[in-house]
N, C-alpha and C. Protein backbone atom coordinates (compact mmCIF):
# COMPACT_ATOMS: atom_id res chain seq x y z
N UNK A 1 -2.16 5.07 5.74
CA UNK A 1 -1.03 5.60 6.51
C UNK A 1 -0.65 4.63 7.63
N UNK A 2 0.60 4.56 7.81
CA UNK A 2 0.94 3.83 8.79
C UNK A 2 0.71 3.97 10.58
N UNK A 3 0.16 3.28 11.25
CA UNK A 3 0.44 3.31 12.76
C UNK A 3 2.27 3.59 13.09
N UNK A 4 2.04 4.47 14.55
CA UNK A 4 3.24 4.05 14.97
C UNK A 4 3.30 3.96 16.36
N UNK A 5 4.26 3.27 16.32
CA UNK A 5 4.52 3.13 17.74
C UNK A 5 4.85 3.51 18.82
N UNK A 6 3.72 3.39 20.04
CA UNK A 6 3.66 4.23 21.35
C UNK A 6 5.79 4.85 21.27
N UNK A 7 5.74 5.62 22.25
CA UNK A 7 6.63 6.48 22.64
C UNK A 7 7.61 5.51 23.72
N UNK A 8 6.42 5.08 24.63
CA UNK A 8 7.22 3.77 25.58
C UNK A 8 7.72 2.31 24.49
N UNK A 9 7.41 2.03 24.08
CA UNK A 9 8.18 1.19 22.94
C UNK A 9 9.21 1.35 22.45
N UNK A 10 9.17 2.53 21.54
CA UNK A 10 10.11 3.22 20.69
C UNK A 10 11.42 3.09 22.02
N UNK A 11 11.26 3.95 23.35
CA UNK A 11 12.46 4.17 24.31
C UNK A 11 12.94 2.64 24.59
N UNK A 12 11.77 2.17 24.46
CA UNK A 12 12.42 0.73 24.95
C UNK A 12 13.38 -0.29 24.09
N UNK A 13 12.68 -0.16 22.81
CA UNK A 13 13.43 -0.72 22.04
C UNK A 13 15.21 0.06 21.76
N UNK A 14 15.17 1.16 21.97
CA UNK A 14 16.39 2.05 21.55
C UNK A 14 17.34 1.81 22.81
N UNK A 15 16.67 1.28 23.60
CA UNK A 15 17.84 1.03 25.33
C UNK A 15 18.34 -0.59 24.45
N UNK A 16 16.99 -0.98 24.30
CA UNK A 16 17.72 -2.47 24.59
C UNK A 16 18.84 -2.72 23.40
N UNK A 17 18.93 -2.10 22.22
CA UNK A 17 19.65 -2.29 21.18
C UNK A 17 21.11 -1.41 21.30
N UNK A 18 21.05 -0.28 22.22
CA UNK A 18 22.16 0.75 22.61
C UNK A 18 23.01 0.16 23.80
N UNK A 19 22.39 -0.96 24.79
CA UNK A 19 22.87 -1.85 25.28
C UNK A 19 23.86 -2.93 24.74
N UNK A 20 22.97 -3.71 24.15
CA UNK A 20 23.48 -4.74 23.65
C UNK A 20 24.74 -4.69 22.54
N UNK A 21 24.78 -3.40 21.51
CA UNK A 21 25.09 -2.99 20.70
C UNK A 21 26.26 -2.49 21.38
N UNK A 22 26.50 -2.03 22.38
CA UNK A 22 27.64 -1.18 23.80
C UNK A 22 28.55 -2.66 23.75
N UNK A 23 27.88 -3.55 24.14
CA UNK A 23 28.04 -4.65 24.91
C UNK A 23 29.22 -5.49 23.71
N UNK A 24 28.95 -5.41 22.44
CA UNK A 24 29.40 -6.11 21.33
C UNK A 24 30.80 -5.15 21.25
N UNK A 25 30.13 -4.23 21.24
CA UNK A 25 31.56 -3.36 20.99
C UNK A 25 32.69 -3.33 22.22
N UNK A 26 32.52 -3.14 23.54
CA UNK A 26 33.35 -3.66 24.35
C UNK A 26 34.15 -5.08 23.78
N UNK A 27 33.10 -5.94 23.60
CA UNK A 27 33.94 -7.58 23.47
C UNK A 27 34.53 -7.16 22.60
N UNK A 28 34.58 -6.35 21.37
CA UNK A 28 35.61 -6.27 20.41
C UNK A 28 37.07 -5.57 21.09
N UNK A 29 36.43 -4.71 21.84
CA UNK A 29 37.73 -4.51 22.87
C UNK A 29 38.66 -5.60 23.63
N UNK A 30 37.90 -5.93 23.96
CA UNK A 30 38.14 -7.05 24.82
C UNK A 30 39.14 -8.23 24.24
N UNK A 31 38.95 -8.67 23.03
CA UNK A 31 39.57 -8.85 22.32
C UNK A 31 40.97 -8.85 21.56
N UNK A 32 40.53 -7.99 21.94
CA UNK A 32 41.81 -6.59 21.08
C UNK A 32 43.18 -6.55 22.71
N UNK A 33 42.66 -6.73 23.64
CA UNK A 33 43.27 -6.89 25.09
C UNK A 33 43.39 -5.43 25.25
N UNK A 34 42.88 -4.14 25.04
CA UNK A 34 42.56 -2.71 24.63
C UNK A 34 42.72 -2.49 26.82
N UNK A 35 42.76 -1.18 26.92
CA UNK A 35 42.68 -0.76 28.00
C UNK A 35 40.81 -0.60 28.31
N UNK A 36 40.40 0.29 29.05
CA UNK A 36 39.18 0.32 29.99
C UNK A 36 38.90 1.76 28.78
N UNK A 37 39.73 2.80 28.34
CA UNK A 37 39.03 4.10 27.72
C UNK A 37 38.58 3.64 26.24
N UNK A 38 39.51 2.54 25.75
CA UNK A 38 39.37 1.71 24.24
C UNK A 38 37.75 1.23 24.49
N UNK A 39 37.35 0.67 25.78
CA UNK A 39 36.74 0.32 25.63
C UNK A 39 35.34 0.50 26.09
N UNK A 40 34.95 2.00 26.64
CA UNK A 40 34.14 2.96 26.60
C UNK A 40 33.79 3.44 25.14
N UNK A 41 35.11 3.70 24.61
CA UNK A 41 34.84 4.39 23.07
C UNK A 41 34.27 3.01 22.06
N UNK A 42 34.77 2.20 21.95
CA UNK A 42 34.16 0.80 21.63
C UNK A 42 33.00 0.72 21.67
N UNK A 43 31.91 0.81 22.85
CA UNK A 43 31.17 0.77 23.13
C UNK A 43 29.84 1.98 22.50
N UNK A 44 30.45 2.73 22.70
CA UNK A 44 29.59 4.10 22.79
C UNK A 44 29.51 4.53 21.54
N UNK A 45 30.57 3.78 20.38
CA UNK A 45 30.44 4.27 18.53
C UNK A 45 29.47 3.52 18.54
N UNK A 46 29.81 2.02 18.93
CA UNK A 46 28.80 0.90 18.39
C UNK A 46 27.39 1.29 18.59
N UNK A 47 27.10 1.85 19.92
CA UNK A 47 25.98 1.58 20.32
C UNK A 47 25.17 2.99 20.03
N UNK A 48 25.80 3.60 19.44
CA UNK A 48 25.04 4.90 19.17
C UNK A 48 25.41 5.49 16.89
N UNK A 49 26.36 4.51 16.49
CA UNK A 49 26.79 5.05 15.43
C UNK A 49 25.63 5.32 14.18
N UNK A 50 25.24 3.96 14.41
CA UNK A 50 23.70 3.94 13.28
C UNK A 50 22.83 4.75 13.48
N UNK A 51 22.34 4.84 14.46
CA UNK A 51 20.89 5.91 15.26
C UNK A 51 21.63 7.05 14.42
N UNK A 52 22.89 7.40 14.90
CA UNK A 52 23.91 9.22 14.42
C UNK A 52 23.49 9.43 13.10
N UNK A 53 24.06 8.37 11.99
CA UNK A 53 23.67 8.34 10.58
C UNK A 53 22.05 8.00 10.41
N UNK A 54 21.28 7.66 10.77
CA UNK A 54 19.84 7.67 10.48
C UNK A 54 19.27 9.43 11.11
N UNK A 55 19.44 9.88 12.02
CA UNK A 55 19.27 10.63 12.34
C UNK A 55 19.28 11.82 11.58
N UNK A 56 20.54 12.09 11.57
CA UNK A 56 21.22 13.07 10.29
C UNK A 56 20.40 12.67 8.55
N UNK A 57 20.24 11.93 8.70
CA UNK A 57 19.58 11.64 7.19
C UNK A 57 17.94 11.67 6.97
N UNK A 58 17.18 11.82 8.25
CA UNK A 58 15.92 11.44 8.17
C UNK A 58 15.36 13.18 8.72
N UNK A 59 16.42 14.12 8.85
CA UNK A 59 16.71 15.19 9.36
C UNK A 59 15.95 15.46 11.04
N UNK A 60 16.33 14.38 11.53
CA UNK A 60 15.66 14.03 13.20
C UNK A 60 16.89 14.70 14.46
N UNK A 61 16.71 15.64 15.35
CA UNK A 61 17.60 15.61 16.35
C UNK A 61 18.62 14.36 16.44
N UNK A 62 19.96 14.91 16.73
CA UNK A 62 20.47 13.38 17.08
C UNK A 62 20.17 12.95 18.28
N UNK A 63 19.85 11.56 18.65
CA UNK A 63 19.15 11.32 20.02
C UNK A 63 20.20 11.31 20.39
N UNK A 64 21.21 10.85 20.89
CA UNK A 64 22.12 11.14 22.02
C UNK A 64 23.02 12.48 22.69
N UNK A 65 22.52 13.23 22.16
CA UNK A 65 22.98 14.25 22.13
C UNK A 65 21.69 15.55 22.94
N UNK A 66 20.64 15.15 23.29
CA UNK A 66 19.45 15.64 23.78
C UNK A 66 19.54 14.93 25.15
N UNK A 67 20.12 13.97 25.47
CA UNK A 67 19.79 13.35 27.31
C UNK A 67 21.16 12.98 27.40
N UNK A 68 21.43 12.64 28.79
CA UNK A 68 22.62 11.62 29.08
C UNK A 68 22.47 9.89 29.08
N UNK A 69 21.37 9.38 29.01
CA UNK A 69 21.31 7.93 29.34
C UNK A 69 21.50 7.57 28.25
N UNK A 70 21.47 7.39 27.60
CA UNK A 70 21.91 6.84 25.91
C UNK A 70 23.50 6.40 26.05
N UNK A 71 24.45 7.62 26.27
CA UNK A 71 25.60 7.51 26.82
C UNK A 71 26.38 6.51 28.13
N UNK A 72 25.31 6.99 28.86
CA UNK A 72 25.42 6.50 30.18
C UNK A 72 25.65 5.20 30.14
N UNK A 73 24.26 4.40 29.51
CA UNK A 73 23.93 3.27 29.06
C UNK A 73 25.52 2.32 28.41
N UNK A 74 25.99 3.38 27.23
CA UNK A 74 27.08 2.56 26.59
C UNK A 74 28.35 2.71 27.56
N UNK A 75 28.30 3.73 28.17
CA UNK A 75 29.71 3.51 29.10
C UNK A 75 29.26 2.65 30.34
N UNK A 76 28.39 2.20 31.05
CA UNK A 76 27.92 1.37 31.70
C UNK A 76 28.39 -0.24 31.27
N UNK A 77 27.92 -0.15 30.25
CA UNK A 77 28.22 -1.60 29.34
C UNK A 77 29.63 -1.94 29.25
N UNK A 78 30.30 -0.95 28.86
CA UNK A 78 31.84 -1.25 28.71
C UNK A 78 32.49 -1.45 30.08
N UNK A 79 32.49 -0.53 31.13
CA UNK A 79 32.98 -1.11 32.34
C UNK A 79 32.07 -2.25 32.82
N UNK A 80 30.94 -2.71 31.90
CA UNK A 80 30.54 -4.07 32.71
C UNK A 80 31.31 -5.31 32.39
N UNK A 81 31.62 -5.21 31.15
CA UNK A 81 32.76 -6.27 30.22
C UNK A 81 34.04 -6.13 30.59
N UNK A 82 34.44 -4.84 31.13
CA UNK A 82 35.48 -4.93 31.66
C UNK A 82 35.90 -5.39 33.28
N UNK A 83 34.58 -5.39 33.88
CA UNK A 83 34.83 -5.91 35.00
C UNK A 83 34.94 -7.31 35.37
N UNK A 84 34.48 -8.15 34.38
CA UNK A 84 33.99 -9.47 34.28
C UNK A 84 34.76 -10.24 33.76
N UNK A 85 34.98 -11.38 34.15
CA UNK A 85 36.36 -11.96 34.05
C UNK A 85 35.87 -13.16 31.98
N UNK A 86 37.12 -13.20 31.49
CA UNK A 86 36.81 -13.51 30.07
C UNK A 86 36.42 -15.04 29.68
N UNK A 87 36.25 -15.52 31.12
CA UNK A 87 35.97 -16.69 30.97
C UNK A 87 34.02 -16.85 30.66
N UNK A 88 33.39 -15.51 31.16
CA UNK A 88 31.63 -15.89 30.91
C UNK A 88 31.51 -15.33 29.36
N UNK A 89 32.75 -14.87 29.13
CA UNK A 89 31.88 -14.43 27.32
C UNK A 89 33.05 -15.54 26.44
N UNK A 90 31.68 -16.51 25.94
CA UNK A 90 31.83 -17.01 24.88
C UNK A 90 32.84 -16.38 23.40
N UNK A 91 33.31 -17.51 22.75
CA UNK A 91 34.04 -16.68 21.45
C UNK A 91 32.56 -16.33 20.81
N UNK A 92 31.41 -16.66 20.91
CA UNK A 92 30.69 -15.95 19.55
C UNK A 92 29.57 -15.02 20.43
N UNK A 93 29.99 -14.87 21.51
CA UNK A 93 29.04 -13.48 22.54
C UNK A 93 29.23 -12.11 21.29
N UNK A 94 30.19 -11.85 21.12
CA UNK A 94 29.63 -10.74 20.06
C UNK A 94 28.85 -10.93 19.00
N UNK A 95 28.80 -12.03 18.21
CA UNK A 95 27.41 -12.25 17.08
C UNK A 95 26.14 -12.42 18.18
N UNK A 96 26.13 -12.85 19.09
CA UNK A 96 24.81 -13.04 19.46
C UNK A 96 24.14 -11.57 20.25
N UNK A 97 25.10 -11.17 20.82
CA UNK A 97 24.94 -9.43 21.03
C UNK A 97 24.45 -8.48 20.41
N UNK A 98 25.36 -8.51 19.02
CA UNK A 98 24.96 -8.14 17.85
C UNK A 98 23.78 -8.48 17.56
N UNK A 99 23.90 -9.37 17.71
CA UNK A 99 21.99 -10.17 16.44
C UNK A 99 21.19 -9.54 17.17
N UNK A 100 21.01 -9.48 18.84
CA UNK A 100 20.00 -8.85 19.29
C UNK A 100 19.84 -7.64 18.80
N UNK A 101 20.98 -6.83 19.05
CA UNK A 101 20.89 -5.43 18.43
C UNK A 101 20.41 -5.19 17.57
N UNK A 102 20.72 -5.66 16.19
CA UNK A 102 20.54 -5.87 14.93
C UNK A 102 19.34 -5.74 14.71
N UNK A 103 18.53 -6.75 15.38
CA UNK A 103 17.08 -6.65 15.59
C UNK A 103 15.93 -5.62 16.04
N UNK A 104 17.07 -5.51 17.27
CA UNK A 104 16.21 -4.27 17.94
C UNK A 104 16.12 -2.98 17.35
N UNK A 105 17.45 -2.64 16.91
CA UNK A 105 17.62 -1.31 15.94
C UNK A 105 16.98 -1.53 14.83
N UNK A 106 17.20 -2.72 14.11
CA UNK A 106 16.47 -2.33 12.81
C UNK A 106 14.84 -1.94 12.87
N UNK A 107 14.13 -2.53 13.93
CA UNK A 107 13.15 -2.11 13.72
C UNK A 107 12.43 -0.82 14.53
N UNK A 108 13.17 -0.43 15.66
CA UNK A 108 13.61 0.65 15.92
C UNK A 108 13.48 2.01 15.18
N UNK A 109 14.85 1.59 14.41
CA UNK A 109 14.97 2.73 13.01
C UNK A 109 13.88 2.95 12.07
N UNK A 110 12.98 1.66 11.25
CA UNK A 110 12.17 2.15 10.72
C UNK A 110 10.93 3.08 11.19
N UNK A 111 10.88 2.49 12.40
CA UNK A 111 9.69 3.19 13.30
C UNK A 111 10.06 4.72 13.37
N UNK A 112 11.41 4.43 13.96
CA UNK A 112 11.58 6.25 14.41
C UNK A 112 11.05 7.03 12.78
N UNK A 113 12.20 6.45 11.69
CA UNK A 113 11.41 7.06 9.97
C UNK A 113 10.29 7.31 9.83
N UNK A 114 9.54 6.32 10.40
CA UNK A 114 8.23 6.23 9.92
C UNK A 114 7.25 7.54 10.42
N UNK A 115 7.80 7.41 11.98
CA UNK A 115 7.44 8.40 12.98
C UNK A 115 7.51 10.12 12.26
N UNK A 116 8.55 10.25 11.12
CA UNK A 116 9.02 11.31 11.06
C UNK A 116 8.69 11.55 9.44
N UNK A 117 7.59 10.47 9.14
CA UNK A 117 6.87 10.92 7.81
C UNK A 117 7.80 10.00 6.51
N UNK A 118 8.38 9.55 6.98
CA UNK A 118 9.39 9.26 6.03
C UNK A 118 8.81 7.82 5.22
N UNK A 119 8.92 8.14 3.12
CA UNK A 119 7.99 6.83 2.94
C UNK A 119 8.45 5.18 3.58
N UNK A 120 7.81 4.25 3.17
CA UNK A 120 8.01 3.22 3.27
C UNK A 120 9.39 2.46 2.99
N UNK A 121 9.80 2.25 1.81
CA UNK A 121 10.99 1.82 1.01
C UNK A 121 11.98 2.95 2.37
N UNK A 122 12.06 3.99 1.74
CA UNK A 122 13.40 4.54 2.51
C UNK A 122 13.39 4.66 4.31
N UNK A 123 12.12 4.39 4.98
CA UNK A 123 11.75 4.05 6.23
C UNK A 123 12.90 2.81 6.46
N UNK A 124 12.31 1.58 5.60
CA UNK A 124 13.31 0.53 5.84
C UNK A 124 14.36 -0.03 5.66
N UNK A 125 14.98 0.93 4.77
CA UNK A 125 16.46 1.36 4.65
C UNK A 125 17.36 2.07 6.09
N UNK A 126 16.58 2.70 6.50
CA UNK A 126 16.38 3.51 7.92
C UNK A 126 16.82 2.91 8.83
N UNK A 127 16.10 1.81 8.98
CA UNK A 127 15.79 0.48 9.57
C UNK A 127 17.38 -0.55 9.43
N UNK A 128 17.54 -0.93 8.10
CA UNK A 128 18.96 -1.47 8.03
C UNK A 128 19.92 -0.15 8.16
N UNK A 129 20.29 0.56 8.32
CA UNK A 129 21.27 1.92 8.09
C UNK A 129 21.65 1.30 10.18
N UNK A 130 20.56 1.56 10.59
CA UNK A 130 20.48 2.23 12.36
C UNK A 130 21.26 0.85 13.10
N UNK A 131 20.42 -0.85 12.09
CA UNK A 131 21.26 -1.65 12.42
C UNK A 131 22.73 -2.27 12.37
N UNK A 132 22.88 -1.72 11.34
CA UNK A 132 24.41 -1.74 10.48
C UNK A 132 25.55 -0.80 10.56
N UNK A 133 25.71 0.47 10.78
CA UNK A 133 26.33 1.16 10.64
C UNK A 133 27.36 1.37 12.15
N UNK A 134 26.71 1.27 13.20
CA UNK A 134 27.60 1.26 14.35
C UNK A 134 28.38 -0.46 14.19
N UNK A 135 28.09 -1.28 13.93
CA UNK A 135 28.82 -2.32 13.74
C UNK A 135 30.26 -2.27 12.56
N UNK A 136 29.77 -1.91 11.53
CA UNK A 136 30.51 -1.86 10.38
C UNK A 136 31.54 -0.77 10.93
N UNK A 137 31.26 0.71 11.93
CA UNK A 137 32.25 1.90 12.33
C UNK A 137 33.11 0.73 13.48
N UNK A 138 32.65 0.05 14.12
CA UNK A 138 33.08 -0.91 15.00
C UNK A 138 34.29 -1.78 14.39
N UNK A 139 33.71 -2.32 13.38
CA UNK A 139 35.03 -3.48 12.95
C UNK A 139 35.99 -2.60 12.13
N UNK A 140 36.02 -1.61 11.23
CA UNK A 140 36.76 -0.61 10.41
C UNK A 140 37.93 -0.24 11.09
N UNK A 141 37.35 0.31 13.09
CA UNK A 141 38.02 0.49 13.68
C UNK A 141 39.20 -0.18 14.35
N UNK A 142 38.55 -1.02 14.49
CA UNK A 142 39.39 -2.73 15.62
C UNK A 142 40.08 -3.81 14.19
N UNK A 143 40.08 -2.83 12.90
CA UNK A 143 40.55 -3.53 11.68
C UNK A 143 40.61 -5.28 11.64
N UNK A 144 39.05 -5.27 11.97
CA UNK A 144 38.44 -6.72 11.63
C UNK A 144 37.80 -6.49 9.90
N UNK A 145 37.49 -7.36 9.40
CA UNK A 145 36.52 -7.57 8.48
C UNK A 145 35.47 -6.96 8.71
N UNK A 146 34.96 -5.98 7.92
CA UNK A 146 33.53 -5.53 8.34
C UNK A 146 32.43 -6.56 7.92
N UNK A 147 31.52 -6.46 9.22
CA UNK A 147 30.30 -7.86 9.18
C UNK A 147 29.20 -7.66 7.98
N UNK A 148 29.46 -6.72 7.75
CA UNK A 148 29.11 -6.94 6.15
C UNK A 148 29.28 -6.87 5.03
N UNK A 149 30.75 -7.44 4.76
CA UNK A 149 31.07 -8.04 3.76
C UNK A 149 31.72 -9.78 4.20
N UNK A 150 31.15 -9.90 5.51
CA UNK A 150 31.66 -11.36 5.79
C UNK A 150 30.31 -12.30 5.33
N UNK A 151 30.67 -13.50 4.67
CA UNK A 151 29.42 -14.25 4.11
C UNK A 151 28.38 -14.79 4.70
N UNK A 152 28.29 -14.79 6.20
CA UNK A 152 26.92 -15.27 7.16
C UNK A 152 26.13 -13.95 6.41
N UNK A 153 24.48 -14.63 6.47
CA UNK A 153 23.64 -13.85 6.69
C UNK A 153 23.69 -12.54 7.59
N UNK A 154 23.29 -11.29 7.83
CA UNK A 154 23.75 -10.07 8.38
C UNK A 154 22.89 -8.82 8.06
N UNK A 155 22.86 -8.32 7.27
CA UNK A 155 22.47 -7.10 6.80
C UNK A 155 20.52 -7.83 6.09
N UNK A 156 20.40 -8.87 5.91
CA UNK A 156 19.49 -9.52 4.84
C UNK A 156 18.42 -9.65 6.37
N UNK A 157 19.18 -9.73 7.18
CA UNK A 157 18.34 -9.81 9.01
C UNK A 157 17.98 -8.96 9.01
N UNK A 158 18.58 -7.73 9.06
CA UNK A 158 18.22 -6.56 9.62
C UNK A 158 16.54 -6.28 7.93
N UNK A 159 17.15 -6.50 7.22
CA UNK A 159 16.12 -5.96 5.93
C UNK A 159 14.61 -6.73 6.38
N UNK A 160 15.08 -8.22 7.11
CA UNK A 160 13.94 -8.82 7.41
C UNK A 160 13.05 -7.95 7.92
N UNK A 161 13.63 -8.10 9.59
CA UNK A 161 13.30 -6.91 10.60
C UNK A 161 12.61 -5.65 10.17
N UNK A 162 13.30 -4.79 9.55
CA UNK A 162 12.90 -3.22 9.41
C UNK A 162 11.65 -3.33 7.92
N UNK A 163 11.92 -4.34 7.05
CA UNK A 163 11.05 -4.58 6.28
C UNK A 163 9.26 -4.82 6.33
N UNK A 164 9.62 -6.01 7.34
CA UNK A 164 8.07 -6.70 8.07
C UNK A 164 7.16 -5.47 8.94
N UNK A 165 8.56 -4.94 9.40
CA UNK A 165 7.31 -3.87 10.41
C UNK A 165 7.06 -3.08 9.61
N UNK A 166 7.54 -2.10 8.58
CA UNK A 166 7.16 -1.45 7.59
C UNK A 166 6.13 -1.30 6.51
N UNK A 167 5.86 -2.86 6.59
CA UNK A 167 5.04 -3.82 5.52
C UNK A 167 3.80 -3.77 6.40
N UNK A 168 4.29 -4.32 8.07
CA UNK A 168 2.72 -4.54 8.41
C UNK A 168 2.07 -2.67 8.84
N UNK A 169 3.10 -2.09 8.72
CA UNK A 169 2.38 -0.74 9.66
C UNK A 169 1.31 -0.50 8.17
N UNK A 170 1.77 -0.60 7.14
CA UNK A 170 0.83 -0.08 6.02
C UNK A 170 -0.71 -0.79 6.02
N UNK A 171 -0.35 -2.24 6.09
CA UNK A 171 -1.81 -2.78 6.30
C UNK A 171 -2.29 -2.59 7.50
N UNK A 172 -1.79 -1.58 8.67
CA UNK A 172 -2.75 -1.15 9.01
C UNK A 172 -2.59 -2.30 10.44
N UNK A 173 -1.94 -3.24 10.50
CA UNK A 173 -1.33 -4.49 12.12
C UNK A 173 -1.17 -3.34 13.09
N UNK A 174 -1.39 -3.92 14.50
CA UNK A 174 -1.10 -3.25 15.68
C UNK A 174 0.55 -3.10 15.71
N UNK A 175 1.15 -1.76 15.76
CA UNK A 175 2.29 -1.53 15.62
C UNK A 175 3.37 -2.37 16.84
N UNK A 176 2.80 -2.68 18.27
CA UNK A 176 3.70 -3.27 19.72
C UNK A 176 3.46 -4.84 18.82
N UNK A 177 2.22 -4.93 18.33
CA UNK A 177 2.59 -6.96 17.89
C UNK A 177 3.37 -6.97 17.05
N UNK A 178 3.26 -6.13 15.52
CA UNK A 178 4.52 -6.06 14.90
C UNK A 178 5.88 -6.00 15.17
N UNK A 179 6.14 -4.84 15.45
CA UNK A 179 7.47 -4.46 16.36
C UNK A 179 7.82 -6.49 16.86
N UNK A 180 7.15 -7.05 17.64
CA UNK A 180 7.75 -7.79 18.74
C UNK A 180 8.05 -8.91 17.28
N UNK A 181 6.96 -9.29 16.28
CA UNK A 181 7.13 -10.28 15.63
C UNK A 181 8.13 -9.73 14.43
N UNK A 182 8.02 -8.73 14.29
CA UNK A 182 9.59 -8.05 13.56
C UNK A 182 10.76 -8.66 13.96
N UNK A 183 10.90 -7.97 15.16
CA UNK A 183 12.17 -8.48 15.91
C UNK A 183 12.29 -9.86 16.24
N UNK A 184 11.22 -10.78 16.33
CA UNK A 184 11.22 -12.11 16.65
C UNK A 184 12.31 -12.59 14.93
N UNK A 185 11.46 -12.26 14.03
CA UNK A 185 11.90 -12.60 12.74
C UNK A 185 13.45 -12.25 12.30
N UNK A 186 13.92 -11.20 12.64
CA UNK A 186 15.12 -10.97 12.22
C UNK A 186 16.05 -11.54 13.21
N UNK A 187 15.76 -11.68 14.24
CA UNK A 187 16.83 -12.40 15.15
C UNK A 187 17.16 -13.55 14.91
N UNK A 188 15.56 -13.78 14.57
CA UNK A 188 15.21 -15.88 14.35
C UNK A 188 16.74 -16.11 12.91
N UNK A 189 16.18 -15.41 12.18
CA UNK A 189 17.05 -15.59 10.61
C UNK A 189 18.44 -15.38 11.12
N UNK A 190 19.00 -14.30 12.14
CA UNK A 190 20.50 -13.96 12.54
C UNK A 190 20.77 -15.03 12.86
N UNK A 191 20.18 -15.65 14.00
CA UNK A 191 20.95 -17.29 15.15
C UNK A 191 20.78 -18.22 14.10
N UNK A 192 19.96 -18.20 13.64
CA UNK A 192 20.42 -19.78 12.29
C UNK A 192 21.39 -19.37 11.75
N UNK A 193 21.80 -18.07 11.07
CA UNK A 193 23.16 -17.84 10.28
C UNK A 193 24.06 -17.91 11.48
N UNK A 194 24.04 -17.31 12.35
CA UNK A 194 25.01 -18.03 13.19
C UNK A 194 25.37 -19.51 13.63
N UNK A 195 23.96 -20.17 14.08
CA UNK A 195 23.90 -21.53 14.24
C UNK A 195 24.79 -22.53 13.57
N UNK A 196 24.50 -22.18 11.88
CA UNK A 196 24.88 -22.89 11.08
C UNK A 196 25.31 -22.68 9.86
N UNK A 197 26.25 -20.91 10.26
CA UNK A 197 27.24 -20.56 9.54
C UNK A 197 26.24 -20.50 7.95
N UNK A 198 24.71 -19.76 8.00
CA UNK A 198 24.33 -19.81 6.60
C UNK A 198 24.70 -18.42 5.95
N UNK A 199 24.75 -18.73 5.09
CA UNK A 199 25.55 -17.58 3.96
C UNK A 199 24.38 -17.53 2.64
N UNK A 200 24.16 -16.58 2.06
CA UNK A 200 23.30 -15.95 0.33
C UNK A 200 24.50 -16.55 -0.23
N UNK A 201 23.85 -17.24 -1.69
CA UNK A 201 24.96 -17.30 -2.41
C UNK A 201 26.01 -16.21 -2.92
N UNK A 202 27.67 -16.01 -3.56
CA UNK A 202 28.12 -15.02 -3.47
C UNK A 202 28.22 -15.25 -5.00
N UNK A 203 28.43 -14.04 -5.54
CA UNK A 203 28.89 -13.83 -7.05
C UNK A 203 30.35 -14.51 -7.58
N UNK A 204 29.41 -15.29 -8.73
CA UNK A 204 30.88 -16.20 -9.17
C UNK A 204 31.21 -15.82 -10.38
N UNK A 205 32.50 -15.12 -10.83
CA UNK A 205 33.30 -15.02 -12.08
C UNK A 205 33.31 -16.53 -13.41
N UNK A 206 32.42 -16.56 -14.36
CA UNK A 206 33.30 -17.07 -15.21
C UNK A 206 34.12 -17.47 -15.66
C-alpha cells in the first residue's frame, strides 16, 4: 500500500500550484487587454478548475468550496498582475507559470487520489486531470489554442510528475522526497520543452 503524504505538504503543494496557476491565468488576461473582473475570473477557473474535476470524480469534497483561501489566493494573484506594470512579465511568463503549476498539481492530484483509496493507474490520471484541466478551461475561454493540443511537450510533464510519485509511493519511497523529486522531474521535462520548443512526434497521414 502506498504512503501518503503529511497533510502540511499536501496544503502546501495545493497553494503553490493555485497560485501560480491564478497567476497564468491573469497573464492570459492580461493579454487579452481584459478589464480587472476578466481577470479575477481568469484567475480563479485556472487556478481551481482541475482540483473541481478531480474532485468530483474521485468523489472528494470540492476543496474550494469548504474555506476561503483557495479563492482568496486566486483573486489575490489577479489584482497582483494587474497592478504591475507589463513590462516585468515576459512573453513566455505564462508557460513558465504554468510549468510550475503543472508540476505542483500534478503531483498534488495523485496524492490527494491516492489519499482517498483510489488505485494507482487512475490515481495518476488524477494527477494529469488536476494539472490540465484548469489550463485547457483557460485557453477554450480566452479562444487560444488549447495547450494541449499545441505540439511542445505538456500533458506527457504532468504524466511524468503524477506518474513517478505514484510509482514510488508503491515501493514503499518516503512520500515529502518523492513529492519534491516528482515535481523536480516534471518541471525539469516542461522548461526543456519550453527551452527548446521540444515536441513527441505527431501522427503522419500516408
Amino acid at each position: 500500500m502506498p504512503h501518503h503524504l503529511p497533510a502540511t505538504a499536501l496544503r502546501d503543494l495545493d497553494m503553490i500550484g493555485t497560485a501560480v496557476f491564478a497567476v497564468s491565468g491573469a497573464l492570459v488576461a492580461a493579454r487579452a487587454q481584459q478589464n480587472v473582473v476578466t481577470f479575477m475570473f481568469f484567475a480563479a477557473l485556472t487556478g481551481v478548475g482541475g482540483g473541481t474535476v478531480r474532485d468530483l470524480l474521485i468523489g472528494a469534497p470540492v476543496f474550494w468550496m469548504h474555506g476561503s483561501l483557495t479563492i482568496a489566493i486566486c483573486l489575490l494573484m489577479a489584482w497582483l498582475v494587474w497592478l504591475t506594470p507589463v513590462r516585468w512579465w515576459s512573453a513566455h511568463a505564462v508557460d513558465w507559470f504554468d510549468g510550475v503549476g503543472l508540476a505542483a498539481y500534478a503531483v498534488y492530484g495523485a496524492a490527494k487520489a491516492l489519499a482517498y483509496d483510489i488505485p494507482g493507474l487512475p490515481a495518476a490520471i488524477m494527477g494529469v486531470v488536476t494539472a490540465c484541466v484548469g489550463g485547457i478551461f483557460r485557453d477554450v475561454l480566452a479562444n487560444m489554442p488549447s495547450i494541449v493540443i499545441r505540439p511542445e511537450i505538456y500533458v506527457t510533464a504532468a504524466a511524468l510528475s503524477a506518474g513517478c510519485y505514484v510509482f514510488a509511493q508503491y515501493m514503499g519511497l518516503d512520500p515529502t522526497l518523492t513529492a519534491l523529486g516528482a515535481f523536480s522531474l516534471g518541471f525539469g521535462l516542461r522548461a526543456v520543452a519550453i527551452r527548446y520548443h521540444l515536441s513527441l512526434p505527431s501522427y503522419r497521414t500516408r
